[in-house]
PDB file of N, CA and C in Angstrom:
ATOM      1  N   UNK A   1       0.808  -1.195   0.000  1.00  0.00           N
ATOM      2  CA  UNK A   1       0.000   0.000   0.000  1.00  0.00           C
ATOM      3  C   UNK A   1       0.857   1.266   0.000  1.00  0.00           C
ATOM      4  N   UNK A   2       2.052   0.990   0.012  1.00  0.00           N
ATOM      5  CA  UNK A   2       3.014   2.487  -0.229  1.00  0.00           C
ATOM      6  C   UNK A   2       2.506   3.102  -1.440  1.00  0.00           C
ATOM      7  N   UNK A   3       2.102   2.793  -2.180  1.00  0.00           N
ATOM      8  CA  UNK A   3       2.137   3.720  -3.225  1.00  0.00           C
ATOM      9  C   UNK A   3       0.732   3.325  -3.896  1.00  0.00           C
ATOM     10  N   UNK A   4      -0.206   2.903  -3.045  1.00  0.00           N
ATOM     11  CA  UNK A   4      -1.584   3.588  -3.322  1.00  0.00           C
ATOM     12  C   UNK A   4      -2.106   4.992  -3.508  1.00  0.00           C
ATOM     13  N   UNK A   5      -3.446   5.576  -4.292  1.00  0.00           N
ATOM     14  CA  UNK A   5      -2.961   6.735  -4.406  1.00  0.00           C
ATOM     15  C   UNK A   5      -4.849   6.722  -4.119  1.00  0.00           C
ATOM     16  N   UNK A   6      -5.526   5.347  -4.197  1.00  0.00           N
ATOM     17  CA  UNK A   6      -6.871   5.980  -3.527  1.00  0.00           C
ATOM     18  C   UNK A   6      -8.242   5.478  -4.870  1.00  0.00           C
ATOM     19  N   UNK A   7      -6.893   5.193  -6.110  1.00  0.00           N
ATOM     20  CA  UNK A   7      -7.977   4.983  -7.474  1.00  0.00           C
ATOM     21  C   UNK A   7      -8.090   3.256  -7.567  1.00  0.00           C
ATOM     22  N   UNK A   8      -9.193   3.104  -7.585  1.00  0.00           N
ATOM     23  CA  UNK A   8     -10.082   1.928  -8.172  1.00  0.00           C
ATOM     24  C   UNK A   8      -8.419   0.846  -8.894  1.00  0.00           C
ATOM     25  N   UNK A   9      -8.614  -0.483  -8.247  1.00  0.00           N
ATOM     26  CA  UNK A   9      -7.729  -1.454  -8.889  1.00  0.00           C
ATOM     27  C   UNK A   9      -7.970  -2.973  -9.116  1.00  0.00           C
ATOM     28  N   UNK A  10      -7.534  -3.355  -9.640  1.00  0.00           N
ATOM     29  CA  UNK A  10      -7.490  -4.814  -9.855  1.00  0.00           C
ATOM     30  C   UNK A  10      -6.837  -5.328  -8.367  1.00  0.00           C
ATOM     31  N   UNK A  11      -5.924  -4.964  -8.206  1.00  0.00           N
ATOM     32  CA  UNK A  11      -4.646  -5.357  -7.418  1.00  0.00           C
ATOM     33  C   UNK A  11      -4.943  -5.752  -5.602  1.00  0.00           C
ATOM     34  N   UNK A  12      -4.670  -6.395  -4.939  1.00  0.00           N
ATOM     35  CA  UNK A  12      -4.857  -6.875  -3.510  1.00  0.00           C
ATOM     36  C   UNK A  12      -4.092  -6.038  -3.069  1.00  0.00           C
ATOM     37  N   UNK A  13      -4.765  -5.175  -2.279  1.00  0.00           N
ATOM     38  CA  UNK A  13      -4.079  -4.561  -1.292  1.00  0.00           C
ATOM     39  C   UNK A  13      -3.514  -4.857  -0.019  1.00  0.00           C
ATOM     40  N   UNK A  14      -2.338  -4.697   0.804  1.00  0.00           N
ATOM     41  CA  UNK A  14      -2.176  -5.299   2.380  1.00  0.00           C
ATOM     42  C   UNK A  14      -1.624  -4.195   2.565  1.00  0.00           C
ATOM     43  N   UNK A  15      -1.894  -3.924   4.002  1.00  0.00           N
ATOM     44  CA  UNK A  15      -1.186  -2.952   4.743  1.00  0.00           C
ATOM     45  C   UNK A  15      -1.676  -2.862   6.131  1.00  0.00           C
ATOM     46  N   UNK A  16      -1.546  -2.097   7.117  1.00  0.00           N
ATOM     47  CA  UNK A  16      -1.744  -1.694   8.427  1.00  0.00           C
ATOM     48  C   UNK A  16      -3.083  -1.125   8.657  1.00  0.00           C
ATOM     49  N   UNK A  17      -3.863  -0.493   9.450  1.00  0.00           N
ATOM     50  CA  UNK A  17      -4.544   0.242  10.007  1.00  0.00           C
ATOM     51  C   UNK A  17      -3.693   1.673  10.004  1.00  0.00           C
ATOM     52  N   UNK A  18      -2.795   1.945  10.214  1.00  0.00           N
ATOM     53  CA  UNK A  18      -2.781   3.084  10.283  1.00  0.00           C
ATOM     54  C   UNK A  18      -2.307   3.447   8.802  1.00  0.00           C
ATOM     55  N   UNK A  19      -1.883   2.689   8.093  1.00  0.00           N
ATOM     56  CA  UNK A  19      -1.858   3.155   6.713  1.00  0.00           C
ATOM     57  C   UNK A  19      -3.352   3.454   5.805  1.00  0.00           C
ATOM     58  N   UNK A  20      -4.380   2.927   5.848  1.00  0.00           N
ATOM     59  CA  UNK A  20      -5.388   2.637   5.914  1.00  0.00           C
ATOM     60  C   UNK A  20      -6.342   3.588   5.656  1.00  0.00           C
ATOM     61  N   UNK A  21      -6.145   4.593   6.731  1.00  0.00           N
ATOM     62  CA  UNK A  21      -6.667   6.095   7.390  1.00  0.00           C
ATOM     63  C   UNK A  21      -6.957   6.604   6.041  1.00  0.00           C
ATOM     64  N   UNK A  22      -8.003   7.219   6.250  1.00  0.00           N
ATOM     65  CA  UNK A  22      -8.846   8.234   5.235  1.00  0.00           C
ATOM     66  C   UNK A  22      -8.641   7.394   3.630  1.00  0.00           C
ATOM     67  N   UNK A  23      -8.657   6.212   3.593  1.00  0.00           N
ATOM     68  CA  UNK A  23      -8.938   5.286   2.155  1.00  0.00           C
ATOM     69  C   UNK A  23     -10.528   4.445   2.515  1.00  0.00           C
ATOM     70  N   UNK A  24     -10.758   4.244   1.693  1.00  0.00           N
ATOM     71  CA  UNK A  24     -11.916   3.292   1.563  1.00  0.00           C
ATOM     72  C   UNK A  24     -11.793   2.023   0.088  1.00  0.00           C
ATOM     73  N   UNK A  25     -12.107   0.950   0.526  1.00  0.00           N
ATOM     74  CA  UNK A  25     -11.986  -0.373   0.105  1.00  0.00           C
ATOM     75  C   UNK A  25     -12.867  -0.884  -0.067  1.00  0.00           C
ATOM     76  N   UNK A  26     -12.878  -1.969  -1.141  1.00  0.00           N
ATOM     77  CA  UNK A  26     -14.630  -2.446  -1.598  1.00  0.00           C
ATOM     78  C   UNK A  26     -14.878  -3.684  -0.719  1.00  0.00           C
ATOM     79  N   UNK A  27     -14.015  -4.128   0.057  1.00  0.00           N
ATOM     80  CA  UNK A  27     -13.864  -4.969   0.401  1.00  0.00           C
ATOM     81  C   UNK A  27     -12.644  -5.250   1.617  1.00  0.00           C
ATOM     82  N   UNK A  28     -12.851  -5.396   2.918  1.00  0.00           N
ATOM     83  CA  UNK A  28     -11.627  -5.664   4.279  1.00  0.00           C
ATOM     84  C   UNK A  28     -11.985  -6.271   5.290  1.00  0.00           C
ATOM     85  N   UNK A  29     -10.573  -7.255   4.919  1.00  0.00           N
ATOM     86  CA  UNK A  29     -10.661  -8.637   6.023  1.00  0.00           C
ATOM     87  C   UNK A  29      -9.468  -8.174   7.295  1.00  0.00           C
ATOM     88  N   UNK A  30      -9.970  -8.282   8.465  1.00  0.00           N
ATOM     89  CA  UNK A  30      -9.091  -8.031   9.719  1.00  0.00           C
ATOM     90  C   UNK A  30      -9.094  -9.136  10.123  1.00  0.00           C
ATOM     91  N   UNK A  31      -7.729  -9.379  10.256  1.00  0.00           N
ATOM     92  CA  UNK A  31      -7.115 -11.027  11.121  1.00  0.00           C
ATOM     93  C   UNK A  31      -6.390 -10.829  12.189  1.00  0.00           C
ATOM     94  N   UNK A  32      -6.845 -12.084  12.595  1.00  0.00           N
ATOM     95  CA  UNK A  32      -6.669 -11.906  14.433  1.00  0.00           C
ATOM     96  C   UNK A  32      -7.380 -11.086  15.415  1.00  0.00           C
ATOM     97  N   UNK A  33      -8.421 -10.866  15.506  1.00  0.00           N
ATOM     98  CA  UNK A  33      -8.955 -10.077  16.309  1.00  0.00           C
ATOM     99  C   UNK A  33      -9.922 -11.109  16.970  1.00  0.00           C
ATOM    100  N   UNK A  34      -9.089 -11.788  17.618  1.00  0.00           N
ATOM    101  CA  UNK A  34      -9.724 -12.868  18.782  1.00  0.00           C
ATOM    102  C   UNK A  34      -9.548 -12.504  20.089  1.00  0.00           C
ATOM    103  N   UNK A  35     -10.214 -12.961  20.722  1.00  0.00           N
ATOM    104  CA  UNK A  35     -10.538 -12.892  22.762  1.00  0.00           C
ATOM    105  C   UNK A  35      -8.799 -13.415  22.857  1.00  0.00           C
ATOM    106  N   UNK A  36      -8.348 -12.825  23.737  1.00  0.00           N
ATOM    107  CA  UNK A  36      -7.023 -12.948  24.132  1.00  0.00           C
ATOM    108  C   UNK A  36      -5.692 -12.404  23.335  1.00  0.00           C
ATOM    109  N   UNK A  37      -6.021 -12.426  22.081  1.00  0.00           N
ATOM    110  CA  UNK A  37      -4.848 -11.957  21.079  1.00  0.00           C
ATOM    111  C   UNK A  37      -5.184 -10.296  20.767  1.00  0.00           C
ATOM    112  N   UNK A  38      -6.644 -10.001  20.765  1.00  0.00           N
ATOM    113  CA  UNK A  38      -6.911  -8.190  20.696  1.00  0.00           C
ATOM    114  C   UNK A  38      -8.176  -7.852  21.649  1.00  0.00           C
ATOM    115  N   UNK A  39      -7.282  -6.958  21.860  1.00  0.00           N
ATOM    116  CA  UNK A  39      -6.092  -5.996  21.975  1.00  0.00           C
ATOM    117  C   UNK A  39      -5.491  -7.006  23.229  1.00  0.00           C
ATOM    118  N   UNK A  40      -4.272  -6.160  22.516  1.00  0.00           N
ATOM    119  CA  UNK A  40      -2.966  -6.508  23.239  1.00  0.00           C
ATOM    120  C   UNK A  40      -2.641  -6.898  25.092  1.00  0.00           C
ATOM    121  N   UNK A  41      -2.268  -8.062  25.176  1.00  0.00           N
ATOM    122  CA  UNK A  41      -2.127  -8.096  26.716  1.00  0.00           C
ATOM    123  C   UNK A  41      -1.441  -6.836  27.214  1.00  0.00           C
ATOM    124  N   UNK A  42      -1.290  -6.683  28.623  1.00  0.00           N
ATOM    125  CA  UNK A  42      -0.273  -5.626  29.351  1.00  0.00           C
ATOM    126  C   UNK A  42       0.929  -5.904  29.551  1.00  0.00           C
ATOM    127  N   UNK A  43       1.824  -5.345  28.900  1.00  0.00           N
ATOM    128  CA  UNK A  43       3.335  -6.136  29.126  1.00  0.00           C
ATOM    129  C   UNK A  43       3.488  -5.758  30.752  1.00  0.00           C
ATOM    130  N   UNK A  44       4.821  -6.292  30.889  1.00  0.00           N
ATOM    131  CA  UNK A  44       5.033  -6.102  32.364  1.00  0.00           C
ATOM    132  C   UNK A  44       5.641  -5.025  32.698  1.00  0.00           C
ATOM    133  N   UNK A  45       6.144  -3.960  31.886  1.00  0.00           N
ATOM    134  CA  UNK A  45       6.919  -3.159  32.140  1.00  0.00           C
ATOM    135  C   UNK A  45       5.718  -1.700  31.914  1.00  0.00           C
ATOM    136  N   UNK A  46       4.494  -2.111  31.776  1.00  0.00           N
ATOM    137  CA  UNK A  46       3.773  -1.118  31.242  1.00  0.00           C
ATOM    138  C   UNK A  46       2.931  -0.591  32.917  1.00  0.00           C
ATOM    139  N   UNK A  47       2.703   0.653  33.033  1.00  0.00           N
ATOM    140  CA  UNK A  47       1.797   0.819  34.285  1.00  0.00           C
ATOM    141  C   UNK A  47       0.015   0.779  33.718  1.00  0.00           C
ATOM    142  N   UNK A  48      -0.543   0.465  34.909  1.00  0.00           N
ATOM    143  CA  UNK A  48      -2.051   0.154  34.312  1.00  0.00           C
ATOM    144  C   UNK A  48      -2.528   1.281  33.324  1.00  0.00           C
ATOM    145  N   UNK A  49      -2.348   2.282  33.370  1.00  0.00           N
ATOM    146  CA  UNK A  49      -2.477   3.852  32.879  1.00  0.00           C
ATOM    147  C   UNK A  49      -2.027   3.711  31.254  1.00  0.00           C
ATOM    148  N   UNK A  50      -0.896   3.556  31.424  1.00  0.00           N
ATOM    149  CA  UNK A  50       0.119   2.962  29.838  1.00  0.00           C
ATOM    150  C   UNK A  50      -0.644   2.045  29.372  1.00  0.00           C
ATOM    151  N   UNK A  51      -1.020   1.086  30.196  1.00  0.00           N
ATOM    152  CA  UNK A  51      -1.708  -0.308  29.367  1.00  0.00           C
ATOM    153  C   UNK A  51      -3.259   0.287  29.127  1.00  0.00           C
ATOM    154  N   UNK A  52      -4.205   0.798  29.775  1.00  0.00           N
ATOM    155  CA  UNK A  52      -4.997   1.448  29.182  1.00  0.00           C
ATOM    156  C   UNK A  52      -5.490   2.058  27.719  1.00  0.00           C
ATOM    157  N   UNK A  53      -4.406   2.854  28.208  1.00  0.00           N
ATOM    158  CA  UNK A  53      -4.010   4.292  27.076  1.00  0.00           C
ATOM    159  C   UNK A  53      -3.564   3.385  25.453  1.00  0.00           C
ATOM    160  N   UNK A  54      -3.246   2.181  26.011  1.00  0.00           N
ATOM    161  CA  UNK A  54      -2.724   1.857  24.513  1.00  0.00           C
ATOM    162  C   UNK A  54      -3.863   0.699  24.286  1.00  0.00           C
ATOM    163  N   UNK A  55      -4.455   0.130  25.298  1.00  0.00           N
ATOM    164  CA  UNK A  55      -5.547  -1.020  24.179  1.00  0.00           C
ATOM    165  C   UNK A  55      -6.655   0.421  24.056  1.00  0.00           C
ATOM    166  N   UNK A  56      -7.015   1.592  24.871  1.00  0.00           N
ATOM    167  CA  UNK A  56      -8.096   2.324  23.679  1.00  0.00           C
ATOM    168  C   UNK A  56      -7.898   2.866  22.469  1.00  0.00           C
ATOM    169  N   UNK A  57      -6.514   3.628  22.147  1.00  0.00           N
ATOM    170  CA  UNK A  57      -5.314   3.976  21.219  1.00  0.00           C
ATOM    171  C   UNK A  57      -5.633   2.253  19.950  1.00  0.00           C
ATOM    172  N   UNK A  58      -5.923   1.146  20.452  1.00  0.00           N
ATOM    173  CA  UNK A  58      -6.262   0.056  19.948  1.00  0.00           C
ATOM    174  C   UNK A  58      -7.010  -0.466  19.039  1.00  0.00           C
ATOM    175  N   UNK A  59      -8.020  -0.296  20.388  1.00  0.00           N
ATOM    176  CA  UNK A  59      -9.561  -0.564  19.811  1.00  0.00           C
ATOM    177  C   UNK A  59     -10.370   0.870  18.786  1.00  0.00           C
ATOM    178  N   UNK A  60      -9.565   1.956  18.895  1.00  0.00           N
ATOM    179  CA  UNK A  60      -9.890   2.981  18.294  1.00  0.00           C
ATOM    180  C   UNK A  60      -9.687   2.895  16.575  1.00  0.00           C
ATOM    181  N   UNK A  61      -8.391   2.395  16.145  1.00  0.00           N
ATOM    182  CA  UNK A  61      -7.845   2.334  15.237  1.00  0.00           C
ATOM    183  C   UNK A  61      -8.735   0.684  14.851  1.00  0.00           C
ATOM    184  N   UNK A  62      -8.630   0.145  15.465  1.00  0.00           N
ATOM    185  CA  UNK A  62      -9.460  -1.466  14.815  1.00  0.00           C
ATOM    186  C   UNK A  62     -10.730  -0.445  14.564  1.00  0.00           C
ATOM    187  N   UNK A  63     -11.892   0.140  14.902  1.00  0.00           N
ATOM    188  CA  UNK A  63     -13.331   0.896  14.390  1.00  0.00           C
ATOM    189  C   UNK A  63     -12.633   1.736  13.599  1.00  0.00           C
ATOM    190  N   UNK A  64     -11.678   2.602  13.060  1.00  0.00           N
ATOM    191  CA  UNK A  64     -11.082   3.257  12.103  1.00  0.00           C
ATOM    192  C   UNK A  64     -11.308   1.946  11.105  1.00  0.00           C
ATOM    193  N   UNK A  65      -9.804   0.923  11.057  1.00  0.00           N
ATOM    194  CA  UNK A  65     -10.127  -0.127  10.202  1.00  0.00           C
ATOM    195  C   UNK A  65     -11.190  -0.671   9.448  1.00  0.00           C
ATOM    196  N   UNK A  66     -12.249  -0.978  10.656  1.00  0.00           N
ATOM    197  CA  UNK A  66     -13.896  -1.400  10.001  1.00  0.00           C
ATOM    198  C   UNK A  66     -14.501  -0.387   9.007  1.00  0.00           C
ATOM    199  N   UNK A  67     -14.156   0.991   9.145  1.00  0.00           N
ATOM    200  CA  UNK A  67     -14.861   1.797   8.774  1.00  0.00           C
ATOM    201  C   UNK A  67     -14.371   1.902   7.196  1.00  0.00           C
ATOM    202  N   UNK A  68     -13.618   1.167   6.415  1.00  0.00           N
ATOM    203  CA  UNK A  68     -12.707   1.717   5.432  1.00  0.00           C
ATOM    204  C   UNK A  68     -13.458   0.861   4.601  1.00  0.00           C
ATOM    205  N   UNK A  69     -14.087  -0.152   4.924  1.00  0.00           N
ATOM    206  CA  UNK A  69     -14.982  -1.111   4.130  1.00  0.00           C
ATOM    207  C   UNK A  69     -16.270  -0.410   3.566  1.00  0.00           C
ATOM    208  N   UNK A  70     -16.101  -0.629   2.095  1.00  0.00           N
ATOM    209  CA  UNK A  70     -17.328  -0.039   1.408  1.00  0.00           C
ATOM    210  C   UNK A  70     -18.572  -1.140   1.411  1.00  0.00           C
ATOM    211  N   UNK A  71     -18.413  -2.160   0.436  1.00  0.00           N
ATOM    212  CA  UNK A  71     -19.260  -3.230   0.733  1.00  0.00           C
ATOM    213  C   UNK A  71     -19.078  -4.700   1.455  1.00  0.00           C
ATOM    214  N   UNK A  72     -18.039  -4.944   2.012  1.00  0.00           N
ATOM    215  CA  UNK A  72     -17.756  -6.183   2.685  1.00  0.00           C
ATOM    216  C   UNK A  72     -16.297  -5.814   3.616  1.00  0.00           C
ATOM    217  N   UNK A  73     -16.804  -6.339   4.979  1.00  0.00           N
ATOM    218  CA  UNK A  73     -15.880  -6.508   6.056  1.00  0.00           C
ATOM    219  C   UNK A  73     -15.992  -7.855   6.286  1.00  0.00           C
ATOM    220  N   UNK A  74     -14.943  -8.304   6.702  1.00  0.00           N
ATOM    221  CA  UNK A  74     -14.673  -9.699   7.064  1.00  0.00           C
ATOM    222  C   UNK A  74     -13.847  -9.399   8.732  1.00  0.00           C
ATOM    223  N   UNK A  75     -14.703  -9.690   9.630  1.00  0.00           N
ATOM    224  CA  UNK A  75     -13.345 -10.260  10.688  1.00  0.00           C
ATOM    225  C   UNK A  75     -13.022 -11.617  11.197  1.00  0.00           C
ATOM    226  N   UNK A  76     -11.332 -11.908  11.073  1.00  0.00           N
ATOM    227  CA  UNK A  76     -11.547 -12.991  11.094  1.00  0.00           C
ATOM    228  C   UNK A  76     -10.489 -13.427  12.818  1.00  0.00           C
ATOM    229  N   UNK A  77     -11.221 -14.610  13.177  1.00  0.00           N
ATOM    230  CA  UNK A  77     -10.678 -14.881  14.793  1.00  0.00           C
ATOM    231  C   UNK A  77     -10.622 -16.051  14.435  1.00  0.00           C
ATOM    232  N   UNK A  78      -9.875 -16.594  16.300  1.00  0.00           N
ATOM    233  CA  UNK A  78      -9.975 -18.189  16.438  1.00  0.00           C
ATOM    234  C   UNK A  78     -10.739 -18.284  16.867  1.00  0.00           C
ATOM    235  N   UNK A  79     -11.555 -19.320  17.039  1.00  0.00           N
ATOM    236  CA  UNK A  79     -12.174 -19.542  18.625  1.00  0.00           C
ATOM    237  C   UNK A  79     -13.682 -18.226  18.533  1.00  0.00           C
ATOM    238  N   UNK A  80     -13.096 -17.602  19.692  1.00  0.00           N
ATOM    239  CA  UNK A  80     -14.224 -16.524  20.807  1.00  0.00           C
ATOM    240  C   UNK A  80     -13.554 -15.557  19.867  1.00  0.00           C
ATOM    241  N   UNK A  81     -14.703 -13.919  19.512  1.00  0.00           N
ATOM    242  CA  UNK A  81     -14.145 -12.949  18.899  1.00  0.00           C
ATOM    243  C   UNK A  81     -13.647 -12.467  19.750  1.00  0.00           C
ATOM    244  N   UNK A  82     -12.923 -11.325  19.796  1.00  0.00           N
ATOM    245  CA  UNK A  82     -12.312 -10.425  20.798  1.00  0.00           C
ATOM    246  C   UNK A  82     -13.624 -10.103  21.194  1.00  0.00           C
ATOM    247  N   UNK A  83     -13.692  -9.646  22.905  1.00  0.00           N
ATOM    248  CA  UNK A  83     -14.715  -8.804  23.493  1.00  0.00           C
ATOM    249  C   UNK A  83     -15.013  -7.538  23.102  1.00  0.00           C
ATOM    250  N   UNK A  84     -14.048  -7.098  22.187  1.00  0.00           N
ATOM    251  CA  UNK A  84     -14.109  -5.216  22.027  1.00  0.00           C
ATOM    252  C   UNK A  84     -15.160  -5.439  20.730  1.00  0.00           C
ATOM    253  N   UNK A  85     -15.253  -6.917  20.023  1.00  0.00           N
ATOM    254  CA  UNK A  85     -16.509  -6.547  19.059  1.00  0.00           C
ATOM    255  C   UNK A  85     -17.699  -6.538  19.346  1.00  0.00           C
ATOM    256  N   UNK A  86     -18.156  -7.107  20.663  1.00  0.00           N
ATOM    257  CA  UNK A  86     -19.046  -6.589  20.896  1.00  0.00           C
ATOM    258  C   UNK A  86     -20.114  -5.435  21.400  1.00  0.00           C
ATOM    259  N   UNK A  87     -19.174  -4.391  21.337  1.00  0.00           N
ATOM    260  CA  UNK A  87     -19.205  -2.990  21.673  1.00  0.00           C
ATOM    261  C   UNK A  87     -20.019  -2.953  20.225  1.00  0.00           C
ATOM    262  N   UNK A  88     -19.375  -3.338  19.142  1.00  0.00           N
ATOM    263  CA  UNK A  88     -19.834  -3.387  17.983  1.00  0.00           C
ATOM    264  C   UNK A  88     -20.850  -4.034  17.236  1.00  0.00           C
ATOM    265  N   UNK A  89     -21.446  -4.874  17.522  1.00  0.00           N
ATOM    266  CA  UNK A  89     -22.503  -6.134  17.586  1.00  0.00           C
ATOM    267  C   UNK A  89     -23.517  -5.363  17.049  1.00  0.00           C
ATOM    268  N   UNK A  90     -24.107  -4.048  17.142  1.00  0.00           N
ATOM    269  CA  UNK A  90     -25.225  -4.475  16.579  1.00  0.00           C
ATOM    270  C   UNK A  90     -25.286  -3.621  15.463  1.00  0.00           C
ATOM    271  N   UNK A  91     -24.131  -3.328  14.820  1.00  0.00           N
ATOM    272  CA  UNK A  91     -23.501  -2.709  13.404  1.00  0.00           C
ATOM    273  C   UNK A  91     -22.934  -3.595  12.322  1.00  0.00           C
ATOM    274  N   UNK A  92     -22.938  -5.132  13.040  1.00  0.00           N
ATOM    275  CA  UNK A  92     -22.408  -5.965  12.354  1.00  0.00           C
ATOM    276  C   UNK A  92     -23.347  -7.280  12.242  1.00  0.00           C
ATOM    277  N   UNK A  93     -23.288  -7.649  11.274  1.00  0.00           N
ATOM    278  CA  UNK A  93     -24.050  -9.248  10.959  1.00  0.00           C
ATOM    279  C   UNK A  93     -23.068 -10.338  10.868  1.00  0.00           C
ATOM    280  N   UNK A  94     -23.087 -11.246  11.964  1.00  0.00           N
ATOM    281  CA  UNK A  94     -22.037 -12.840  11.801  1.00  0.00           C
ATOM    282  C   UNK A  94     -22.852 -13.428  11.134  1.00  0.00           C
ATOM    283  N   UNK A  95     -21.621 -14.117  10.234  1.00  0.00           N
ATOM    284  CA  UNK A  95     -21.444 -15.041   9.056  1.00  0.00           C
ATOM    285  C   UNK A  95     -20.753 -15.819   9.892  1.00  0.00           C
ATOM    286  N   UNK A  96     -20.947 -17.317  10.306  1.00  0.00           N
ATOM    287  CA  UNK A  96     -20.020 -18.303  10.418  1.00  0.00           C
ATOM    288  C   UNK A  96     -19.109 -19.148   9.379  1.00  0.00           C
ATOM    289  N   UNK A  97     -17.963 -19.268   9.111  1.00  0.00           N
ATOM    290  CA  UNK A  97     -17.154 -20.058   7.910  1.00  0.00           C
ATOM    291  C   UNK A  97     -17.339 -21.404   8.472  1.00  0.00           C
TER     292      UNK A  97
END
């Protein structure tokens, strides 16, 4: 996605969330956003405040992400979704694979 410029493509795009920002896509799949893997545990060196500050800094940018989808979002988990989608639940329709 370095050198996306925003126009209509054939081509698969990959990149970050924060690369992401102010584009829109006909189509975005988010991986890994399972119960335990997102957001991020608290490292040990982090104070509760720090660890805070960075899973909302988190979960902020994952609803940025969702939002870039024009006609299809995909999220994909193991198991249990992350808990932060259900903040989101009733903006979204599950599809089981």
């Amino acid at each position: 996605m370095a050198h996306f410029a925003g126009r209509p493509s054939e081509r698969l795009k990959v990149g970050t969330f924060h690369r992401a920002k102010g584009l829109e896509f006909k189509v975005v799949f988010l991986l890994g956003i399972s119960a335990g893997a997102f957001p991020g545990e608290r490292r040990h060196w982090q104070t509760e405040a720090e660890h805070e500050e960075r899973r909302a800094l988190e979960i902020s940018q994952l609803f940025v992400a969702m939002t870039r989808a024009r006609d299809g979002l995909f999220i994909l988990c193991n198991e249990e979704p992350s808990e932060v989608l259900y903040e989101a639940i009733d903006y979204l329709e599950e599809v089981e694979a």
